[in-house]
C-alpha atoms as a PDB file:
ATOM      1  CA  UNK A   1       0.000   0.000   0.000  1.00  0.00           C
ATOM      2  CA  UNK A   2       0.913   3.600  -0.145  1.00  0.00           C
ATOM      3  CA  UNK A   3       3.420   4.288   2.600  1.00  0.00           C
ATOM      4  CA  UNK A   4       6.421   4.306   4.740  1.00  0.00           C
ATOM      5  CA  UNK A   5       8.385   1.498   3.466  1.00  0.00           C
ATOM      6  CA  UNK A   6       8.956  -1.549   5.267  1.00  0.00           C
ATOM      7  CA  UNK A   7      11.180  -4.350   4.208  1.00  0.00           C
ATOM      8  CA  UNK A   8       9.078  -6.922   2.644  1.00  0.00           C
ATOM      9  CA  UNK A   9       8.750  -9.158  -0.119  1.00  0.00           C
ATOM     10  CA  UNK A  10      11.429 -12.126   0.601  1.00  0.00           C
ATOM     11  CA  UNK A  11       9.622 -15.320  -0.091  1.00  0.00           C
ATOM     12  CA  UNK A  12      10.636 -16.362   3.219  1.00  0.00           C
ATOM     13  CA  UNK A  13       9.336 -13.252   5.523  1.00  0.00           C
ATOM     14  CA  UNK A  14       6.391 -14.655   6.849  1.00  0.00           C
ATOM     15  CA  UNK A  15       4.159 -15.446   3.693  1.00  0.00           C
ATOM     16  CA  UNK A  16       2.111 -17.975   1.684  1.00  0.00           C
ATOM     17  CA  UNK A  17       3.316 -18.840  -1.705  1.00  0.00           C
ATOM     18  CA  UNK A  18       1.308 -18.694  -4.540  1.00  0.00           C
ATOM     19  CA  UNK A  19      -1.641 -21.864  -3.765  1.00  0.00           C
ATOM     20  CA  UNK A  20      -1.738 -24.490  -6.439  1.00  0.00           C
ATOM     21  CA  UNK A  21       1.152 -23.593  -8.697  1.00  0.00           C
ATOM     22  CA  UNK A  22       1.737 -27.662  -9.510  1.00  0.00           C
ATOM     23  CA  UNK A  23      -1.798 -28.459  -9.276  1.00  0.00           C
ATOM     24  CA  UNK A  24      -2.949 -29.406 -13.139  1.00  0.00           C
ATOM     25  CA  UNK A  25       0.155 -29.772 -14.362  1.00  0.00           C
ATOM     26  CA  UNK A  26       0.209 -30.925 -18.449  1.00  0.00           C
ATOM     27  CA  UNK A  27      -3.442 -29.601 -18.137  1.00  0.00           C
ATOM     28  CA  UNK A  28      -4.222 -26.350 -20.993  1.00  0.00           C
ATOM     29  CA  UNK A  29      -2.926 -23.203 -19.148  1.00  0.00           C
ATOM     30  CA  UNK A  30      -6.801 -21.500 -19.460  1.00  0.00           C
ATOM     31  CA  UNK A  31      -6.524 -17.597 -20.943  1.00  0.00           C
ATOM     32  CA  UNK A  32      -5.186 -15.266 -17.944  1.00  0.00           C
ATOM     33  CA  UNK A  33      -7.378 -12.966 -16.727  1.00  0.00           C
ATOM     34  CA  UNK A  34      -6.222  -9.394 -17.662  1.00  0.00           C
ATOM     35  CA  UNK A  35      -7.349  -5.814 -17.571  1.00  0.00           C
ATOM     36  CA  UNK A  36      -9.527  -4.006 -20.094  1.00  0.00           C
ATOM     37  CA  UNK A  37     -10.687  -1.217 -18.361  1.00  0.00           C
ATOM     38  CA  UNK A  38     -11.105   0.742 -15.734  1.00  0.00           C
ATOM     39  CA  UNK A  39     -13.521   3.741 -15.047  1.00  0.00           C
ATOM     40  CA  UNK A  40     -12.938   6.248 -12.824  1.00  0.00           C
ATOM     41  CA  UNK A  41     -15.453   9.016 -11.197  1.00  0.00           C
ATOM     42  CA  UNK A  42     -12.891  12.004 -12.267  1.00  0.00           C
ATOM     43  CA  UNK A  43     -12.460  15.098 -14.640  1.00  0.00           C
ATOM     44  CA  UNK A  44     -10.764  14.361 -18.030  1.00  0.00           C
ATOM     45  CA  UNK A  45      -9.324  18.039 -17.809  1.00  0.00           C
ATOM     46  CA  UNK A  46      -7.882  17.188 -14.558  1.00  0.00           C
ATOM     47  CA  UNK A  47      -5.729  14.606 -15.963  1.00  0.00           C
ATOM     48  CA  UNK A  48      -4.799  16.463 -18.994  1.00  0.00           C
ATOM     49  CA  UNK A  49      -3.990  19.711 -16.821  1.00  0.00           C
ATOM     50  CA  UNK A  50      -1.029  16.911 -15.668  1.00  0.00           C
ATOM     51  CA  UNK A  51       0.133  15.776 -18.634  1.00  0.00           C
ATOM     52  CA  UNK A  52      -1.733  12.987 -19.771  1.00  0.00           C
ATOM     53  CA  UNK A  53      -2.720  12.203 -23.282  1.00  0.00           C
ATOM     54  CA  UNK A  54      -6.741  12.233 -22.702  1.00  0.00           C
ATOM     55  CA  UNK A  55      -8.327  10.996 -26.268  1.00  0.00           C
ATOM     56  CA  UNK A  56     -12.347  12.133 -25.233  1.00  0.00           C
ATOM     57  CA  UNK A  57     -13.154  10.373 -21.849  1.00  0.00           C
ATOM     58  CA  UNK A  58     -10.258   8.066 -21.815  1.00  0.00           C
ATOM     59  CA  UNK A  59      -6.065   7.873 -20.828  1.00  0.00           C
ATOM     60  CA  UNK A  60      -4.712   4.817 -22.110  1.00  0.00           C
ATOM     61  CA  UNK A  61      -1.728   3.408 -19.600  1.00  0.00           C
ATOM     62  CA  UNK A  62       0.374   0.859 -21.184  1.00  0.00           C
ATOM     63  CA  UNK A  63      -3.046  -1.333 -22.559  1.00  0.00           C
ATOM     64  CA  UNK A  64      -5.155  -0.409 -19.788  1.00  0.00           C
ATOM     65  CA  UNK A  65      -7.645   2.350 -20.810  1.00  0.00           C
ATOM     66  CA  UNK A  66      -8.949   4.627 -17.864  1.00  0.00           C
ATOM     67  CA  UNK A  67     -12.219   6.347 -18.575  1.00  0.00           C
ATOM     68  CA  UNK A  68     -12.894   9.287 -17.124  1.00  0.00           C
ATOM     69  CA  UNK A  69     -16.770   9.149 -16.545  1.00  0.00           C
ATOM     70  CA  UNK A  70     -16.859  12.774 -14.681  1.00  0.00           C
ATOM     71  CA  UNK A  71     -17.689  13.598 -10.616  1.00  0.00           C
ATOM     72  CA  UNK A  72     -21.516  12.410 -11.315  1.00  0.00           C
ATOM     73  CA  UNK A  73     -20.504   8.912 -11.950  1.00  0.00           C
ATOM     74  CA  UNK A  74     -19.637   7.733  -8.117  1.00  0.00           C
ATOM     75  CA  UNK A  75     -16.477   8.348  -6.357  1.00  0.00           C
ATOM     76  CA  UNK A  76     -13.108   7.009  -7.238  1.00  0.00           C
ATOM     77  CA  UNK A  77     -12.966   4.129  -9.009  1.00  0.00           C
ATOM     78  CA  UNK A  78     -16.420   2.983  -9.719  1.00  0.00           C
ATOM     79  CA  UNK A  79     -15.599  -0.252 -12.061  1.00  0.00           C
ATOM     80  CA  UNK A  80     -13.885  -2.352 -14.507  1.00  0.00           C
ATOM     81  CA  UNK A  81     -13.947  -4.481 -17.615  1.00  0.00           C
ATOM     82  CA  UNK A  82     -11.766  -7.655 -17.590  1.00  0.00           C
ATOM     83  CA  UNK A  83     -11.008 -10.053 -20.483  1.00  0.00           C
ATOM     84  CA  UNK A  84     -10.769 -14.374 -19.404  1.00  0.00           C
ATOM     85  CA  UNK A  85     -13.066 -14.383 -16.783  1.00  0.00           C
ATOM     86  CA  UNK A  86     -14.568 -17.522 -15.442  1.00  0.00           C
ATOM     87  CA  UNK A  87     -17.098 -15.277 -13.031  1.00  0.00           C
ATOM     88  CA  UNK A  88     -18.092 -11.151 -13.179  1.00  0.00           C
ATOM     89  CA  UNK A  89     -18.889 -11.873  -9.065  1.00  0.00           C
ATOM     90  CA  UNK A  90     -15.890 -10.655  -7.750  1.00  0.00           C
ATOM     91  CA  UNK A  91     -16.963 -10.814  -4.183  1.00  0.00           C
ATOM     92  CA  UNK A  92     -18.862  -7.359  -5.018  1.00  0.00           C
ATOM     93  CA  UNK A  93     -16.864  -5.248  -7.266  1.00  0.00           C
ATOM     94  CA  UNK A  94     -18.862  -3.562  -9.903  1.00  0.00           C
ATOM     95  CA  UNK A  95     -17.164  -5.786 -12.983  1.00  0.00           C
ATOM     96  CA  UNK A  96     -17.651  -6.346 -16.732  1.00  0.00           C
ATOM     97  CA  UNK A  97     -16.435  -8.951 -19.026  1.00  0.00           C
ATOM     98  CA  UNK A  98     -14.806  -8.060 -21.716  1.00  0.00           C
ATOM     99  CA  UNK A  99     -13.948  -9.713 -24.616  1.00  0.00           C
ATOM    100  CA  UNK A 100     -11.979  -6.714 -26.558  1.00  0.00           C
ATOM    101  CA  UNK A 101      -8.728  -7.420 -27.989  1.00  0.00           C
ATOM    102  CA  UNK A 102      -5.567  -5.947 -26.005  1.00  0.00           C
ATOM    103  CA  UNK A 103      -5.047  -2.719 -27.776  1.00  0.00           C
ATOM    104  CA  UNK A 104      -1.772  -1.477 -29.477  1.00  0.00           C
ATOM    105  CA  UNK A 105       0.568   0.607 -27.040  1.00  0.00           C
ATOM    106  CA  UNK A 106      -0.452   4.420 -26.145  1.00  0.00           C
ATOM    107  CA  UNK A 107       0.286   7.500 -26.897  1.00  0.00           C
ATOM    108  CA  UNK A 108       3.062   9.018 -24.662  1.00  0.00           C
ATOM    109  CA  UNK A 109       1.898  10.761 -21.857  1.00  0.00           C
ATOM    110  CA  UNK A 110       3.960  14.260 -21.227  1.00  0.00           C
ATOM    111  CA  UNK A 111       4.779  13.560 -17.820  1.00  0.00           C
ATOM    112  CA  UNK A 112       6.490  10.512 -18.427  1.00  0.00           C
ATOM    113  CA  UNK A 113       4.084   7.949 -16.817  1.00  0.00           C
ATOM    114  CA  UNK A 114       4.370   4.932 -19.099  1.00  0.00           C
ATOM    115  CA  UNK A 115       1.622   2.414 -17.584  1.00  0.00           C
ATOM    116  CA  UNK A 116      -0.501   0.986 -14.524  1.00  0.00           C
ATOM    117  CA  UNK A 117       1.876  -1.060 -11.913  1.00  0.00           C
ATOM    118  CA  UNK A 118      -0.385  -2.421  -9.538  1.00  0.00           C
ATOM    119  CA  UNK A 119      -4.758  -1.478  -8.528  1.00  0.00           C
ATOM    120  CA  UNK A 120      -5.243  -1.739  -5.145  1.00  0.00           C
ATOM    121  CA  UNK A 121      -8.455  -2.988  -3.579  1.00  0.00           C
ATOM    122  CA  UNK A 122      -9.475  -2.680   0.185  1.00  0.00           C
ATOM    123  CA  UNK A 123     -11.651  -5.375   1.589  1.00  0.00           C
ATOM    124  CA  UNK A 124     -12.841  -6.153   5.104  1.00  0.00           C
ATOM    125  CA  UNK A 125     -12.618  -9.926   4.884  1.00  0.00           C
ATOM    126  CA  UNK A 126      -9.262 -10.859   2.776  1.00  0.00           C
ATOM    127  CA  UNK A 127      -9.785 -14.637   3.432  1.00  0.00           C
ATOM    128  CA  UNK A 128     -13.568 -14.311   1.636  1.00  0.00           C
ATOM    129  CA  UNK A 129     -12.086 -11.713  -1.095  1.00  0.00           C
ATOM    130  CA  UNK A 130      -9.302 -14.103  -1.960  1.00  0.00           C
ATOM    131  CA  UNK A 131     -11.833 -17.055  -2.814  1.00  0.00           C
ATOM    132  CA  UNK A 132     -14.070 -15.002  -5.351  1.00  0.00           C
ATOM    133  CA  UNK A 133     -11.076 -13.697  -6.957  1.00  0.00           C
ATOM    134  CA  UNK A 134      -9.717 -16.715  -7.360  1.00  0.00           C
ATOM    135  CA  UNK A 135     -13.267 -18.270  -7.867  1.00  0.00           C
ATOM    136  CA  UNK A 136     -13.186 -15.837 -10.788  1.00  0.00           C
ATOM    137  CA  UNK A 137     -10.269 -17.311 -12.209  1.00  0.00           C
ATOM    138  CA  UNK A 138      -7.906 -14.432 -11.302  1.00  0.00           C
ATOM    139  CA  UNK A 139      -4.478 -15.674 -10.853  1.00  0.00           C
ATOM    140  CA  UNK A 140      -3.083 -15.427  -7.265  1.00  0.00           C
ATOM    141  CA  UNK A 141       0.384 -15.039  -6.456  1.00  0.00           C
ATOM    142  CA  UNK A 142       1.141 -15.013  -3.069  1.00  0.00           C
ATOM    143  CA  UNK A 143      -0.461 -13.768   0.683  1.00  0.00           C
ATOM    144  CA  UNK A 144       2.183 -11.516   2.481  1.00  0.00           C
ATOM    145  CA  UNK A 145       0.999 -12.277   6.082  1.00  0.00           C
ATOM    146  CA  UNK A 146       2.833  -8.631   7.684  1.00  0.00           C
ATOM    147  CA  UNK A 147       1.011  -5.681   8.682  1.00  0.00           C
ATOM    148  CA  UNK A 148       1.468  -2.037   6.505  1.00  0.00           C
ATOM    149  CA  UNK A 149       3.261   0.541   8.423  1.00  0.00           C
ATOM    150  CA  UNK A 150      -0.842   1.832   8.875  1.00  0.00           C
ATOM    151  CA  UNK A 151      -1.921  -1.644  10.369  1.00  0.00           C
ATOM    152  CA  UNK A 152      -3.600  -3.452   7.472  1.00  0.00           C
ATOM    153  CA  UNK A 153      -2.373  -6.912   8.715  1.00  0.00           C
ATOM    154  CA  UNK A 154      -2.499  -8.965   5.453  1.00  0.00           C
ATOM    155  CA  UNK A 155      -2.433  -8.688   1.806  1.00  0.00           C
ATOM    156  CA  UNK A 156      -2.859 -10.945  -1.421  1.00  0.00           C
ATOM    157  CA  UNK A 157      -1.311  -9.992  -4.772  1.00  0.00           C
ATOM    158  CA  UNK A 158      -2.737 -11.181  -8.450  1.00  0.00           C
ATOM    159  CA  UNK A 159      -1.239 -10.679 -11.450  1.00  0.00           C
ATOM    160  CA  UNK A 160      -3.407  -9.758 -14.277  1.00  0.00           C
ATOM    161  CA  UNK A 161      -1.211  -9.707 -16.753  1.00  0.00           C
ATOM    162  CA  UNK A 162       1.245  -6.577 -17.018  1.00  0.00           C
ATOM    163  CA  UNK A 163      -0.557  -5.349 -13.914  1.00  0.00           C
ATOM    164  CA  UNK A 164      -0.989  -6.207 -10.406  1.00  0.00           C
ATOM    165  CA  UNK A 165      -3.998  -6.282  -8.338  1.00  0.00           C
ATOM    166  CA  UNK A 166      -2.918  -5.949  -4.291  1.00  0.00           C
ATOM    167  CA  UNK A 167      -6.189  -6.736  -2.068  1.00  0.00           C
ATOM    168  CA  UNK A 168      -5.431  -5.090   1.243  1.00  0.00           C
ATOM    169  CA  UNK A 169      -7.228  -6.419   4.885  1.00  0.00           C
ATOM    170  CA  UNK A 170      -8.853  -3.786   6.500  1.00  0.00           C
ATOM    171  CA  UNK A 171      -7.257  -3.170   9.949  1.00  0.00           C
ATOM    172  CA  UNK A 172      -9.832  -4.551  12.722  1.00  0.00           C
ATOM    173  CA  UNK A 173     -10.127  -0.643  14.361  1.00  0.00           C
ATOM    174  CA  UNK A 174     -11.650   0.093  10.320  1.00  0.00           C
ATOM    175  CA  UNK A 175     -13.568  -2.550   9.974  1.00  0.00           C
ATOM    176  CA  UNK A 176     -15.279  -2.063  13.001  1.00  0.00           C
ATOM    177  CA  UNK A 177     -15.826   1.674  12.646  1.00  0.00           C
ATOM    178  CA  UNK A 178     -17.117   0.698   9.506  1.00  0.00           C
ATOM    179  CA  UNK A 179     -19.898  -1.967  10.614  1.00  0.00           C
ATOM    180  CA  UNK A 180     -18.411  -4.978  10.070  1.00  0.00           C
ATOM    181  CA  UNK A 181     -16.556  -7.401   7.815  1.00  0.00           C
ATOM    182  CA  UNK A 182     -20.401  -7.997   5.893  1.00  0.00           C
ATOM    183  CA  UNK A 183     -19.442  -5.670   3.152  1.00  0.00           C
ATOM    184  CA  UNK A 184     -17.803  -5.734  -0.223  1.00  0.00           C
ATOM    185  CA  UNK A 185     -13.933  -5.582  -1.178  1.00  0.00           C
ATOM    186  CA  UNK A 186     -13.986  -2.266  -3.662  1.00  0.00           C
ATOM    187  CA  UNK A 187     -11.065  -0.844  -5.998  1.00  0.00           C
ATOM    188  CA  UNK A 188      -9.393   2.293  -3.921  1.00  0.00           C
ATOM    189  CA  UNK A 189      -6.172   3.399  -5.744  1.00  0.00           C
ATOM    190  CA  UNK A 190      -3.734   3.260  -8.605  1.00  0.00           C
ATOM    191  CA  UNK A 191       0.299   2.931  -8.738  1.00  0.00           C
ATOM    192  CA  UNK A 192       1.777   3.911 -11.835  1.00  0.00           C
ATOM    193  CA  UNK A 193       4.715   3.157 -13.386  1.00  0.00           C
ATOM    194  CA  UNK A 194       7.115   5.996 -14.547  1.00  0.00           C
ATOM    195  CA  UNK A 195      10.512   5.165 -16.026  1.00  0.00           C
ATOM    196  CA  UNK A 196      12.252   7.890 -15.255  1.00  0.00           C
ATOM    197  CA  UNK A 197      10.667   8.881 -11.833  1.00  0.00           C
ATOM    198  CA  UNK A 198      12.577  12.132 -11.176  1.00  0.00           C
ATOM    199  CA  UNK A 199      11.673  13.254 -14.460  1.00  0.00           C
ATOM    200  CA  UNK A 200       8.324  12.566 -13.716  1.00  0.00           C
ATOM    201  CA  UNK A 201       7.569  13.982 -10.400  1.00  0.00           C
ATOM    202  CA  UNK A 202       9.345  17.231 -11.568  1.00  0.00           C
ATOM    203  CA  UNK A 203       7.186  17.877 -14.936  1.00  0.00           C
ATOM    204  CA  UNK A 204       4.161  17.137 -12.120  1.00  0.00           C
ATOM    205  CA  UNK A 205       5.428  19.195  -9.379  1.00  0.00           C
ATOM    206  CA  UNK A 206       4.040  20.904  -7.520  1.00  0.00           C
ATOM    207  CA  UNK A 207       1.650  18.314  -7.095  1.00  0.00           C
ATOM    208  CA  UNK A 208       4.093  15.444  -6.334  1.00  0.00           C
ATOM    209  CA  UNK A 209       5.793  14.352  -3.400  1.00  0.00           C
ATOM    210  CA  UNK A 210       9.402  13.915  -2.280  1.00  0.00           C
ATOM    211  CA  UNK A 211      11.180  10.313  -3.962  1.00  0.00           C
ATOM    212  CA  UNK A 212      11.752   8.147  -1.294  1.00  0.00           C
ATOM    213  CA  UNK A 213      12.628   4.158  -1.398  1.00  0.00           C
ATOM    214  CA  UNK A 214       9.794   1.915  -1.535  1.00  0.00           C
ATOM    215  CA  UNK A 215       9.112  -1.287  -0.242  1.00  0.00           C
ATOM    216  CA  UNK A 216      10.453  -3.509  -2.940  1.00  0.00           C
ATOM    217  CA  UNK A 217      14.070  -3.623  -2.978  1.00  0.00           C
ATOM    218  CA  UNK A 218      15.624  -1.359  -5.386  1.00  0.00           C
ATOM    219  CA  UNK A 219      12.271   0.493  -6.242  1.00  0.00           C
ATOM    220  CA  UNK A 220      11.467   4.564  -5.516  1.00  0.00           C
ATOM    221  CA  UNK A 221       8.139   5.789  -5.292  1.00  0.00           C
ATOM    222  CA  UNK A 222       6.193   9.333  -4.751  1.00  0.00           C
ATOM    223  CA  UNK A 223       2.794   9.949  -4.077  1.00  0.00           C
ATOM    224  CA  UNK A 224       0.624  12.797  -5.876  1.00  0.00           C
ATOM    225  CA  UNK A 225      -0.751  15.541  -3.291  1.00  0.00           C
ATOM    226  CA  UNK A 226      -4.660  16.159  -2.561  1.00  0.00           C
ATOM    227  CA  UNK A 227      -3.537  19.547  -4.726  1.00  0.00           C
ATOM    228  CA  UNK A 228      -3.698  17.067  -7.694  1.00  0.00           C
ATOM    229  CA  UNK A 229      -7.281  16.966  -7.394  1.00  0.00           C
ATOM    230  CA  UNK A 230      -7.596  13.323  -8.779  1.00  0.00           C
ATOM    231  CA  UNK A 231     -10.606  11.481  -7.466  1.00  0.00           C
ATOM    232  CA  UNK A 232      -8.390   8.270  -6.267  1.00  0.00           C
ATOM    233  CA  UNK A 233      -4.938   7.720  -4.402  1.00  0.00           C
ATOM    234  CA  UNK A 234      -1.839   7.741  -7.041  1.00  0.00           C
ATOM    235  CA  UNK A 235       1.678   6.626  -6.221  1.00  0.00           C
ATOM    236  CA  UNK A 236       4.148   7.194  -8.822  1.00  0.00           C
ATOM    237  CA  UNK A 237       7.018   3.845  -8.727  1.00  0.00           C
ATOM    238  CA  UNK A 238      10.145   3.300 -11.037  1.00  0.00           C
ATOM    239  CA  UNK A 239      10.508   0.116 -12.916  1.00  0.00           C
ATOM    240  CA  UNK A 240      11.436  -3.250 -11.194  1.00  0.00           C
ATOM    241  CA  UNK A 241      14.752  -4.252 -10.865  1.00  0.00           C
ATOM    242  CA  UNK A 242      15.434  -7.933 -11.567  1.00  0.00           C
ATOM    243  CA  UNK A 243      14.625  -8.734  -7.930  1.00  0.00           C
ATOM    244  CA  UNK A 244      11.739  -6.585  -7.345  1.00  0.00           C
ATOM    245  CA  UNK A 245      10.204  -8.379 -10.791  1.00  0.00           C
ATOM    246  CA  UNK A 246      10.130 -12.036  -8.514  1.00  0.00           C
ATOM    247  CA  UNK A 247       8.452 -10.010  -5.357  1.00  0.00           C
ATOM    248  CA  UNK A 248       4.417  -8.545  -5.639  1.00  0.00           C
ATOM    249  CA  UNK A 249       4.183  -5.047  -4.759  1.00  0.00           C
ATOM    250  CA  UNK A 250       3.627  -4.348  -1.137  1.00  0.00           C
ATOM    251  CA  UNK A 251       1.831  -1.054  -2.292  1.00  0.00           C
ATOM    252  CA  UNK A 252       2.416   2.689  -0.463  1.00  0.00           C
ATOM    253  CA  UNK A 253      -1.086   3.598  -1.582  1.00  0.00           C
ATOM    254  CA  UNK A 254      -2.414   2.930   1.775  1.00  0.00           C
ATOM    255  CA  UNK A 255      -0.106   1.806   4.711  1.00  0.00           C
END
């Protein structure tokens, strides 16, 4: 999530490896699960203003198109379209199937940003979130079982292709406050990827926090500031190193 960083991602530091990664084998590898789209309760001119490449409603990140459905349409990010589905109940996210080819690359973005890293998604029950994902057919890879600098105690990573998807356990003080674990895991924030992350968080200064080492080993990250005025949490991260591209993100976005 999108914090302090801790040091985390060894596949011996306390966490489950990836269940069923033998199970099947010689069996037809069935079509990963990948994203199409996502939509997102924001302003397209507030996106262009920092230096994306907004074609009408929509910002395409690496083959992931965000549309930009205006304030009216919820708050933050109000859904998704994903190709090789086996279910659309994804334990209560509003989802779509799609069956749209993966678009050509982009245009480049002015700031730099080249594509989505990882979504992250906040649930109060991880253990019940995990088994509609997965009933779903999305592909998990591991279950880091260490709290976020903020608390949130455990968190399961799926790969969806180029992309990540990092479901984060409510801590027990929010889920309480909240009313309970009887309610549905929903999307919260983005990380995006930006090559050349100094270059980036200059061309969006002022709006962009100070660099800082992130979780995964030889990764940096920034956040953008509320004086962004995006409608969702955005961390900016470099690429992965060699290492980094064998651990899942253990996101800043939210602990």
């Amino acid at each position: 999530m999108f914090g302090s960083p801790s040091r985390a991602g060894s596949s011996d530091a306390g966490e489950s490896s990836r269940p069923g990664a033998d199970a099947g084998a010689g069996a037809p590898a069935p079509s990963p699960v990948t994203i199409d789209e996502l939509v997102l309760a924001d302003e397209p001119e507030r996106w262009a203003a920092l230096g994306f490449a907004v074609a009408g409603d929509v910002v395409q990140l690496g083959s992931v198109r965000v549309r930009l459905a205006g304030c009216g349409a919820g708050r933050g990010i109000v859904g998704w379209s994903l190709r090789g589905l086996a279910s659309s109940q994804l334990d209560g996210l509003a989802t779509t199937a799609s069956h749209s080819a993966q678009p050509d690359a982009g245009p480049e973005h002015r700031n730099g940003i080249a594509a989505i890293d990882h979504v992250v998604a906040m649930t109060p029950d991880l253990d019940r979130s995990v088994r509609a994902l997965q009933g779903a057919g999305l592909d998990l890879r591991r279950i880091r079982e260490q709290p976020t600098p903020a608390g949130a105690p455990r968190q399961a990573f799926f790969r969806l292709g180029a992309e990540i998807l990092e479901v984060v356990q409510e801590p027990e003080r929010v889920v309480a406050e909240r009313g309970g674990a009887d309610r549905p895991v929903r999307l919260w924030g983005l990380a995006l990827l930006a090559p050349d992350l100094d270059r980036t968080v200059g061309a969006l200064a002022p709006h962009a926090g100070a660099v800082r080492d992130a979780v995964q080993q030889g990764r940096r990250i920034a956040t953008l500031e509320r004086s962004a005025g995006l409608a969702v949490p955005v961390a900016l991260m470099s690429p992965r190193s060699d290492r980094a591209r064998a651990q899942a993100p253990a996101s800043p976005l939210a602990g």
